[in-house]
Protein backbone atom coordinates (compact mmCIF):
# COMPACT_ATOMS: atom_id res chain seq x y z
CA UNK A 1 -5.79 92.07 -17.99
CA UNK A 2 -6.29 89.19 -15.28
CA UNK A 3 -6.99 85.87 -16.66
CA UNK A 4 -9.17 83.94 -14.32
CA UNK A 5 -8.39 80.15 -13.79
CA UNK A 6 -11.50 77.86 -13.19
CA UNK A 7 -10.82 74.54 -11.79
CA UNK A 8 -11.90 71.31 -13.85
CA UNK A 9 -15.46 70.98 -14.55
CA UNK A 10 -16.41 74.73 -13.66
CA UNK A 11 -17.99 76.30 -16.43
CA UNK A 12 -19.19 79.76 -16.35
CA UNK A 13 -23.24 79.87 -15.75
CA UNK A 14 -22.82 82.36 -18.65
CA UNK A 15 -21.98 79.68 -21.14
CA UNK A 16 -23.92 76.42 -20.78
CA UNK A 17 -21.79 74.87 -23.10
CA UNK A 18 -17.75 75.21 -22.24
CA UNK A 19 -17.34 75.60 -26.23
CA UNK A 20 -19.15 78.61 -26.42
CA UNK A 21 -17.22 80.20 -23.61
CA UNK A 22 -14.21 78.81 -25.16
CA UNK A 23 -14.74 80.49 -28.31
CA UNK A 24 -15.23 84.15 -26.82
CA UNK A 25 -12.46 84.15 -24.67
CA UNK A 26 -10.43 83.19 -27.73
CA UNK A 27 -11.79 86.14 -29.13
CA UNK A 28 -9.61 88.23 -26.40
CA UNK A 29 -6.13 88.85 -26.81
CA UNK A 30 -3.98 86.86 -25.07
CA UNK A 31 -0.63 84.97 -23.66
CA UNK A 32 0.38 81.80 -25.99
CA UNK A 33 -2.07 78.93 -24.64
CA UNK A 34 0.07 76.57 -22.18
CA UNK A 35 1.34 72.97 -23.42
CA UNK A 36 -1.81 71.55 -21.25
CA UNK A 37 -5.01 73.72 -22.60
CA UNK A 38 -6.77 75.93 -20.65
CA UNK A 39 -10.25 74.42 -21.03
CA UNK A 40 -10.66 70.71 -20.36
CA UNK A 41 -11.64 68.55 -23.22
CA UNK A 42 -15.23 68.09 -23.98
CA UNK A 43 -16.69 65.18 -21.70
CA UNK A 44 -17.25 61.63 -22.61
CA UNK A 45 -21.19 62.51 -22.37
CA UNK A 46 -24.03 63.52 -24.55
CA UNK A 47 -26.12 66.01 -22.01
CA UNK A 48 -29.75 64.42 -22.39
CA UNK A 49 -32.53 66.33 -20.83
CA UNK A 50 -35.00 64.38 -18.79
CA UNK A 51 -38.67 66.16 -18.70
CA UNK A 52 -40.46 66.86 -15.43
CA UNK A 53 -36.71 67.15 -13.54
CA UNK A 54 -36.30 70.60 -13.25
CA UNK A 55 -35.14 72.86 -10.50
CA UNK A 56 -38.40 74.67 -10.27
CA UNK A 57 -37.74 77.52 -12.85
CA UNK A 58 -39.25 74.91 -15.95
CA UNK A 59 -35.67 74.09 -16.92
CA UNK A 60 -35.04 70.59 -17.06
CA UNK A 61 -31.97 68.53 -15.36
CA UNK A 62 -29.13 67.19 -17.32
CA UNK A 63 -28.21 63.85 -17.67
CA UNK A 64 -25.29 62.03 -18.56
CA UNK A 65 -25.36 59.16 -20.68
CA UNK A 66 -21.87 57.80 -22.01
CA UNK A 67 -20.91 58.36 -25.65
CA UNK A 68 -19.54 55.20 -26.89
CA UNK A 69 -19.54 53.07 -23.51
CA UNK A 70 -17.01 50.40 -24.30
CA UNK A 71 -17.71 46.89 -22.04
CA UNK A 72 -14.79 45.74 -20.40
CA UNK A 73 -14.77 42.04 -20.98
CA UNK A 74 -11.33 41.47 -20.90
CA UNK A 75 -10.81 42.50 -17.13
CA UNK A 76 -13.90 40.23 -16.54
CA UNK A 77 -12.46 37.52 -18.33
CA UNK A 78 -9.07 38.27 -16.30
CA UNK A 79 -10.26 37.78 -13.01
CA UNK A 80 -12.94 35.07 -13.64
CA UNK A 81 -9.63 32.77 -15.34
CA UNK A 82 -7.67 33.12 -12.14
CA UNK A 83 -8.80 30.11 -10.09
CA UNK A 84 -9.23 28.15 -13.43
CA UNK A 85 -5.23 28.94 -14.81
CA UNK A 86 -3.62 27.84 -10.95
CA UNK A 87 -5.88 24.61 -11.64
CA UNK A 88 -4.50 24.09 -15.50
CA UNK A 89 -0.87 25.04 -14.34
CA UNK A 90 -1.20 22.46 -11.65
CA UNK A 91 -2.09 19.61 -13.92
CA UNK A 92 0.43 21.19 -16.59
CA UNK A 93 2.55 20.54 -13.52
CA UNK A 94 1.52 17.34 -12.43
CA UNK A 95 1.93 16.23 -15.74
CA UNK A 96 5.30 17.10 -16.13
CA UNK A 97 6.33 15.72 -12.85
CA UNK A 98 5.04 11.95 -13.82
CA UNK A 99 6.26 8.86 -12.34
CA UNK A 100 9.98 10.95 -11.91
CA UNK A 101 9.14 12.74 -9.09
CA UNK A 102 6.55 9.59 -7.44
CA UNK A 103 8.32 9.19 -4.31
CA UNK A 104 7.83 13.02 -3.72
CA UNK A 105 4.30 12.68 -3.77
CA UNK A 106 3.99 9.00 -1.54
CA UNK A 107 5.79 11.08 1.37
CA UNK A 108 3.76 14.17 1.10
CA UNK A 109 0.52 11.87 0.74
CA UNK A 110 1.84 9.24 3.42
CA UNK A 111 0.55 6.46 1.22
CA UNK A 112 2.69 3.56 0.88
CA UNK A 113 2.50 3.40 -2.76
CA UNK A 114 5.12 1.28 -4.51
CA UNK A 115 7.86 3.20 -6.55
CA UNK A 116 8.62 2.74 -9.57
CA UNK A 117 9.79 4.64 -12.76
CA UNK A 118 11.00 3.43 -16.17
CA UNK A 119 14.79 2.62 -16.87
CA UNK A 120 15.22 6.00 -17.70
CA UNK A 121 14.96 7.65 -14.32
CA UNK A 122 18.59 8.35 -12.81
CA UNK A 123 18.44 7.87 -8.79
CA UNK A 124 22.01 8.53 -9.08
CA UNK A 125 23.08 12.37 -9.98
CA UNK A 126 23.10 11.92 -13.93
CA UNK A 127 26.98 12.77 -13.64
CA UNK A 128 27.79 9.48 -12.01
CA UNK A 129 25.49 7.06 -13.38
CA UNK A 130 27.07 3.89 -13.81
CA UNK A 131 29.13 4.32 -10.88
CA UNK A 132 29.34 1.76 -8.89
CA UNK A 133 29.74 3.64 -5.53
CA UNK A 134 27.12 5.83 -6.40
CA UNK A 135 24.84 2.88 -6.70
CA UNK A 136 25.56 1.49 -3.98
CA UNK A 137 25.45 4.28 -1.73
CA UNK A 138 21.49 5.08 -3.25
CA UNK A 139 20.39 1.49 -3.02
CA UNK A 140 22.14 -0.21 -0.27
CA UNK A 141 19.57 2.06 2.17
CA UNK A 142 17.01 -0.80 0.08
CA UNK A 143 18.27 -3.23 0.50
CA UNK A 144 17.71 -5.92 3.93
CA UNK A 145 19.14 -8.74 5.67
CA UNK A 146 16.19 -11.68 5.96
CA UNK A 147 16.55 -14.21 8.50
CA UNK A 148 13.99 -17.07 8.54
CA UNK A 149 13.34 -19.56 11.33
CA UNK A 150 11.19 -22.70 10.76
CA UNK A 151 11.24 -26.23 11.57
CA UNK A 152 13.39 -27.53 9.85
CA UNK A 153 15.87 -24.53 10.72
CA UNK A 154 17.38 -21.16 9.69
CA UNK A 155 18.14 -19.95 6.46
CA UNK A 156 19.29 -16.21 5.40
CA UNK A 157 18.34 -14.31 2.44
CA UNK A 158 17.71 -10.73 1.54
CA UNK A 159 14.83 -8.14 0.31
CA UNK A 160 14.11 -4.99 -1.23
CA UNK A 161 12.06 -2.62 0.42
CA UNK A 162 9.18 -1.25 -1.64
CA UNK A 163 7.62 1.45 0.76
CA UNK A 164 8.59 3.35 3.33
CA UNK A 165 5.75 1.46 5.82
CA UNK A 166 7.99 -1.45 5.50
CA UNK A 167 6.98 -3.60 2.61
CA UNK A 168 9.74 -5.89 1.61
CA UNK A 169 9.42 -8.18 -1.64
CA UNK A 170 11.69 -11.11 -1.44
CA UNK A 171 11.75 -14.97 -2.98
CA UNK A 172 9.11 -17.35 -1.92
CA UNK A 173 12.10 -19.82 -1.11
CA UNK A 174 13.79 -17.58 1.45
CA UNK A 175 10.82 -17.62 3.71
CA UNK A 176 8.69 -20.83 2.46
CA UNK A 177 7.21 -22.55 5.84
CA UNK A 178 8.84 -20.02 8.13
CA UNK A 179 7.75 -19.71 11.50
CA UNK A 180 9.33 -16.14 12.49
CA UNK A 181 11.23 -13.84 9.97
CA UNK A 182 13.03 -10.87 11.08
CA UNK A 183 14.71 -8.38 8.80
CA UNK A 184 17.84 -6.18 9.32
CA UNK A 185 18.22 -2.90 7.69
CA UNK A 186 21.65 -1.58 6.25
CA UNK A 187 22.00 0.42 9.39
CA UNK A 188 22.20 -2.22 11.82
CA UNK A 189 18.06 -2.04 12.51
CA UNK A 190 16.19 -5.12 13.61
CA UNK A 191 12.74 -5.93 13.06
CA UNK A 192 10.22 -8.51 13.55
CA UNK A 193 8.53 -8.91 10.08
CA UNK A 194 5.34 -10.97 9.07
CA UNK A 195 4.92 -12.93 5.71
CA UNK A 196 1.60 -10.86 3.77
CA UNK A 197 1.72 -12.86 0.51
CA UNK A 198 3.56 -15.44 -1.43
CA UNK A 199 3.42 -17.00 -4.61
CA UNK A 200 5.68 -20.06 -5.23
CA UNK A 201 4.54 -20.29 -9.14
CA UNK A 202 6.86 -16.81 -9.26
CA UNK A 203 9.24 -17.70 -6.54
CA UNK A 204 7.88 -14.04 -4.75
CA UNK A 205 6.84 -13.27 -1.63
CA UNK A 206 6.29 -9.93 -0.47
CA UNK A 207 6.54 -9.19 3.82
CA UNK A 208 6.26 -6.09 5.84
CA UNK A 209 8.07 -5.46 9.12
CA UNK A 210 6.09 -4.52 12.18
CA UNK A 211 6.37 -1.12 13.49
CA UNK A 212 8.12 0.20 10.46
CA UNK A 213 8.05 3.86 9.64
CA UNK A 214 9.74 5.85 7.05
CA UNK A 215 12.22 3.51 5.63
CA UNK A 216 13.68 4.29 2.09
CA UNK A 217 12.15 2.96 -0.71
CA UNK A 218 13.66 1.24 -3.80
CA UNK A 219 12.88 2.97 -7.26
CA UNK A 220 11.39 0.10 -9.03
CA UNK A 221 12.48 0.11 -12.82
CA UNK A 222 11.13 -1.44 -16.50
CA UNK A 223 13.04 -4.30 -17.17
CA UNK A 224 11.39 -4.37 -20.60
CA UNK A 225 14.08 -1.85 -21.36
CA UNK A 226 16.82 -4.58 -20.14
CA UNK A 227 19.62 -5.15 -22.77
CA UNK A 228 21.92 -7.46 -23.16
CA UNK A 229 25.56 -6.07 -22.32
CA UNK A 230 23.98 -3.43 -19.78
CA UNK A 231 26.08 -2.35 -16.57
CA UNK A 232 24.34 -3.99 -13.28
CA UNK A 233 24.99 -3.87 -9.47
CA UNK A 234 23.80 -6.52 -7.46
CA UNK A 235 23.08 -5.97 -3.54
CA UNK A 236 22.60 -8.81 -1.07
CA UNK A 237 23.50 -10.62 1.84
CA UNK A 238 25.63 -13.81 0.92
CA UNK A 239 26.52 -16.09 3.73
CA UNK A 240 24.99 -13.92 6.07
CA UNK A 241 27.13 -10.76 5.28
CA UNK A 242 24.72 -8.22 4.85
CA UNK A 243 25.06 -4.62 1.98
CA UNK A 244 27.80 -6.98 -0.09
CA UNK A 245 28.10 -5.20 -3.57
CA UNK A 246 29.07 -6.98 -6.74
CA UNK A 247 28.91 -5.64 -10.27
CA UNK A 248 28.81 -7.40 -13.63
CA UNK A 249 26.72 -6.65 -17.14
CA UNK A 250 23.66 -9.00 -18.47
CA UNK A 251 24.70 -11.83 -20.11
CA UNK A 252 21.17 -12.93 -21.47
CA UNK A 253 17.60 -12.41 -21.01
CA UNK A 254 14.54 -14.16 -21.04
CA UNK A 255 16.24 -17.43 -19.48
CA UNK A 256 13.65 -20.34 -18.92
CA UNK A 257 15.27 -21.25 -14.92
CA UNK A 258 13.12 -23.86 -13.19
CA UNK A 259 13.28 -23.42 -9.22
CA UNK A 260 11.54 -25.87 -6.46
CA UNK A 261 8.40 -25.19 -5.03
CA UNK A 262 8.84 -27.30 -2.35
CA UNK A 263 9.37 -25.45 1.36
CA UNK A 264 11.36 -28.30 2.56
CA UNK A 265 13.95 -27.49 -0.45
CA UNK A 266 14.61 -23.80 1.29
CA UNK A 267 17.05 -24.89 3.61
CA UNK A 268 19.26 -26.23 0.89
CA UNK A 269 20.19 -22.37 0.07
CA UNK A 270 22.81 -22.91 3.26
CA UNK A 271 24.59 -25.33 1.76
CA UNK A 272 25.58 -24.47 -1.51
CA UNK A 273 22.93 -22.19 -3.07
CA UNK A 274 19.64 -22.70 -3.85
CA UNK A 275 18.71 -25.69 -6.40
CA UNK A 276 17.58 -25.02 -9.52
CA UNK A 277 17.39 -26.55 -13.20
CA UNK A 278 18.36 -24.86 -16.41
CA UNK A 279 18.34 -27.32 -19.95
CA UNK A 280 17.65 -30.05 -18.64
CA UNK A 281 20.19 -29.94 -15.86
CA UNK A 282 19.99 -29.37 -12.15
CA UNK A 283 22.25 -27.35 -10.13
CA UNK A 284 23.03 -26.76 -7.23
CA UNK A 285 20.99 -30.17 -5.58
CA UNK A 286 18.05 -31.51 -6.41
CA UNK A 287 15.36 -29.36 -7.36
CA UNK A 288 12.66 -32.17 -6.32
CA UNK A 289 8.78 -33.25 -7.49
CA UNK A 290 7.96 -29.64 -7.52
CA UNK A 291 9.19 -26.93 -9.55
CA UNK A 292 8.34 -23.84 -11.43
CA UNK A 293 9.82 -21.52 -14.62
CA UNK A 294 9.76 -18.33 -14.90
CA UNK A 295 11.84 -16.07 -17.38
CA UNK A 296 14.71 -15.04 -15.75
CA UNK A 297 17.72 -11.99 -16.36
CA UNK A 298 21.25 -13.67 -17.13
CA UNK A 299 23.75 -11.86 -14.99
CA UNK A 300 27.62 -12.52 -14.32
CA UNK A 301 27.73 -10.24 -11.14
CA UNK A 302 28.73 -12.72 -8.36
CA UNK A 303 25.81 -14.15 -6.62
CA UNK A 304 25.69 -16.86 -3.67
CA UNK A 305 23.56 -18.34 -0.98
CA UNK A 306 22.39 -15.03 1.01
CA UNK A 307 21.79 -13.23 -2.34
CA UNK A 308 18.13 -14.61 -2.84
CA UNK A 309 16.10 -11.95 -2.46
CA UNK A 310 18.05 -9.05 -3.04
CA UNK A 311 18.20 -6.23 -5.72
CA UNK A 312 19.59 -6.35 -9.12
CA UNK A 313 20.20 -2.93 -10.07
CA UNK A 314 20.87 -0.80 -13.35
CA UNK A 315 23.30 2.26 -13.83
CA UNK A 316 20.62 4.61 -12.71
CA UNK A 317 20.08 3.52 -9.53
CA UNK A 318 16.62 1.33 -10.53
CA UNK A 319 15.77 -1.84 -9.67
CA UNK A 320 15.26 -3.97 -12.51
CA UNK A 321 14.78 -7.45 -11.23
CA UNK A 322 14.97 -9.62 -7.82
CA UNK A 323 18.12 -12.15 -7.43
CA UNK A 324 17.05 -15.58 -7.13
CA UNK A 325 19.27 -18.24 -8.14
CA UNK A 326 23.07 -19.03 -8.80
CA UNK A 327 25.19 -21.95 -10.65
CA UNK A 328 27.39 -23.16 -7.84
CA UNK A 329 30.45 -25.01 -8.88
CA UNK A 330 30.32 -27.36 -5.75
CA UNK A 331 27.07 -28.14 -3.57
CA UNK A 332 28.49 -29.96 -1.32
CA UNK A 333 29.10 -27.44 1.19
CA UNK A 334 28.57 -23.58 1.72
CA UNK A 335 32.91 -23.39 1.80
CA UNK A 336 33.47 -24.99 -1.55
CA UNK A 337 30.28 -23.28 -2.93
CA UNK A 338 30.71 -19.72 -4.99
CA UNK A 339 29.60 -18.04 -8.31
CA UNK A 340 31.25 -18.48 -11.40
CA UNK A 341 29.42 -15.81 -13.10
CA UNK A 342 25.76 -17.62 -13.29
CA UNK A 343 23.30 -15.85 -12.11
CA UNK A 344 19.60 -15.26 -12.31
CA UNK A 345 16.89 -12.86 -11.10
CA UNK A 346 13.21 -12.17 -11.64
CA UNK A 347 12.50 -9.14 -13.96
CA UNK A 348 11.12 -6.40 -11.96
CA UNK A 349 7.68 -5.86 -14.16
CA UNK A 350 7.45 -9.59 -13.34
CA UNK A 351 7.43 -8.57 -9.69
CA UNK A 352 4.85 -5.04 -10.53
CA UNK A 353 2.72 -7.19 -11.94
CA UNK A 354 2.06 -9.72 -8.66
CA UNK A 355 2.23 -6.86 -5.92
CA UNK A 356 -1.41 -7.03 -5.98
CA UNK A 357 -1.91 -10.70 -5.69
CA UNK A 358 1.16 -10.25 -3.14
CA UNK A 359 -0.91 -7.79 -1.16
CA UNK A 360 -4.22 -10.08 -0.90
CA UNK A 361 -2.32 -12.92 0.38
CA UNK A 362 -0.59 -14.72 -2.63
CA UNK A 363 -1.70 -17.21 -5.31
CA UNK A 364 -2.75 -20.54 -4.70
CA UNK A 365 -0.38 -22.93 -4.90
């Protein structure tokens, strides 16, 4: 006997319905069925006949209408949710990146956004924070020389650069009445920088060098997190000589350390530091008719005249406050002057919290 093999979907125009066909050829002996059946399984569709559709013999046509037609949602859902889950994992992202990663995002933006982070942000590799060299080699990029000219004559200084378009903040007294400032990077770099802001009530003053292009930015710190005890690295340029590094710890916080306000007092910075008044006493020459306090961090890492301006740093690499005055055991001259493990800078939030006042010119005196 030959078996005949139809294709899938064939049906013999002797059986109408596969089943019936099925069932007589069962009827037949024959070979064991195969693993895969000979007949397809019945379709998915119910054969509805439409009226007035036939082929011209008063039969009707057949149409297919699915069984149980199951939507497919899910696949809609899928592809709709596509744009919508890159936008969620980019602010899941974003969100994770925070204030650790800002500096990423001010170069790819090219907005010269200040820096900053909280104490806990490591700009040194994690496995050498508190190392001094490691500090020094991540901040000293930061950190500038600041040379004033004015009347009365020349005094040096130093800054901390806060963007990489050249924003520098520094002490009010290290430019106070200047008539030309120029600023020299860690590399040797010279620049011609003007004064934007200052605010003598702080002792800040925040400058920007012209022509000044992607220049490494300090990561500004919290100095709310300050304790007393913690390691510090201060960078500056006493007596003129530029990237000096000293370390210490804090000795105390929240110091009340009156400075002058007067520009004429600036130049006294050459010639032994510059004066200021703690309990009742001064230091380091008269602080004159015109003074303000701030709160100040207590540090013993050796500061002197040159250092004004410059970064106080904490074992991660952040700054956490601007150096602005030192106990000199002699003011009689720059020679005899030195630290004896007295000095004090501006806490950094301190410093956040005027940038904008900075950036519109300074408070009124």
């Amino acid at each position: 006997m030959t078996e005949s093999f139809r294709r899938e979907g064939e049906y013999d125009s002797a059986y109408p319905h596969p089943h019936q066909g099925a069932q007589q050829h069962a009827s037949t002996p024959a070979t064991p069925s195969p693993v895969d059946p000979e007949w397809p399984p019945p379709p998915a569709y119910r054969p509805l006949t439409a009226q007035g559709a036939g082929d011209g013999d008063g039969g009707g046509t057949a149409l297919l209408t699915p069984v149980a037609a199951e939507p497919a949602p899910r696949a809609r859902r899928q592809r709709t949710r596509g744009p919508l889950g890159l936008l969620a994992a980019v602010a899941i992202v974003a969100a994770a990146i925070g204030g650790g990663t800002a500096y990423g995002i001010q170069e790819l933006t090219g907005k010269n956004e200040v820096v900053s982070s909280s104490t806990t942000t490591s700009v040194v590799p994690t496995a050498k924070t508190g190392s001094v060299a490691a500090i020094a080699a991540a901040v000293s990029p930061s950190v500038v020389e600041v040379q004033a000219t004015s009347n009365s004559g020349q005094s040096t200084g130093s800054g901390v650069i806060i963007t990489s378009g050249g924003e520098i903040v520094t002490n009010n007294h290290v430019v106070a009445g200047a008539s030309s400032v120029k600023v020299r990077t860690s590399t040797g770099k010279t620049y011609t920088a003007q004064v934007v802001g200052t605010d003598s009530k702080k002792d800040l003053a925040l400058i920007k060098v012209q022509g000044g292009s992607g220049l490494k930015a300090a990561t500004l710190g919290n100095s709310a997190g300050v304790r007393v005890g913690d390691t510090v690295v201060a960078i500056g340029s006493p007596e003129g000589l530029s990237g000096t590094v000293t370390s210490g710890i804090v000795s105390a916080l929240d110091r009340d350390v009156t400075v002058s306000t007067d520009e004429g007092q600036q130049q006294q910075q050459q010639g032994g530091g510059w004066p200021f008044e703690f309990g009742g006493r001064q230091f380091n020459g008269d602080t004159g008719s015109s003074t303000t306090t701030y709160k100040a961090i207590q540090t013993d890492a050796s500061l002197n005249p040159g250092n004004s301006g410059g970064a106080l740093i904490d074992a991660g690499g952040n700054i956490i406050g601007i150096n602005s005055a030192m106990y000199s055991a002699n003011s009689s001259s720059s020679s005899d002057a030195g630290s004896i493990g007295l000095g004090f800078a501006i806490p950094i939030n301190t410093v956040k919290s005027d940038l904008a006042t900075l950036r519109a010119g300074g408070a009124d005196d």
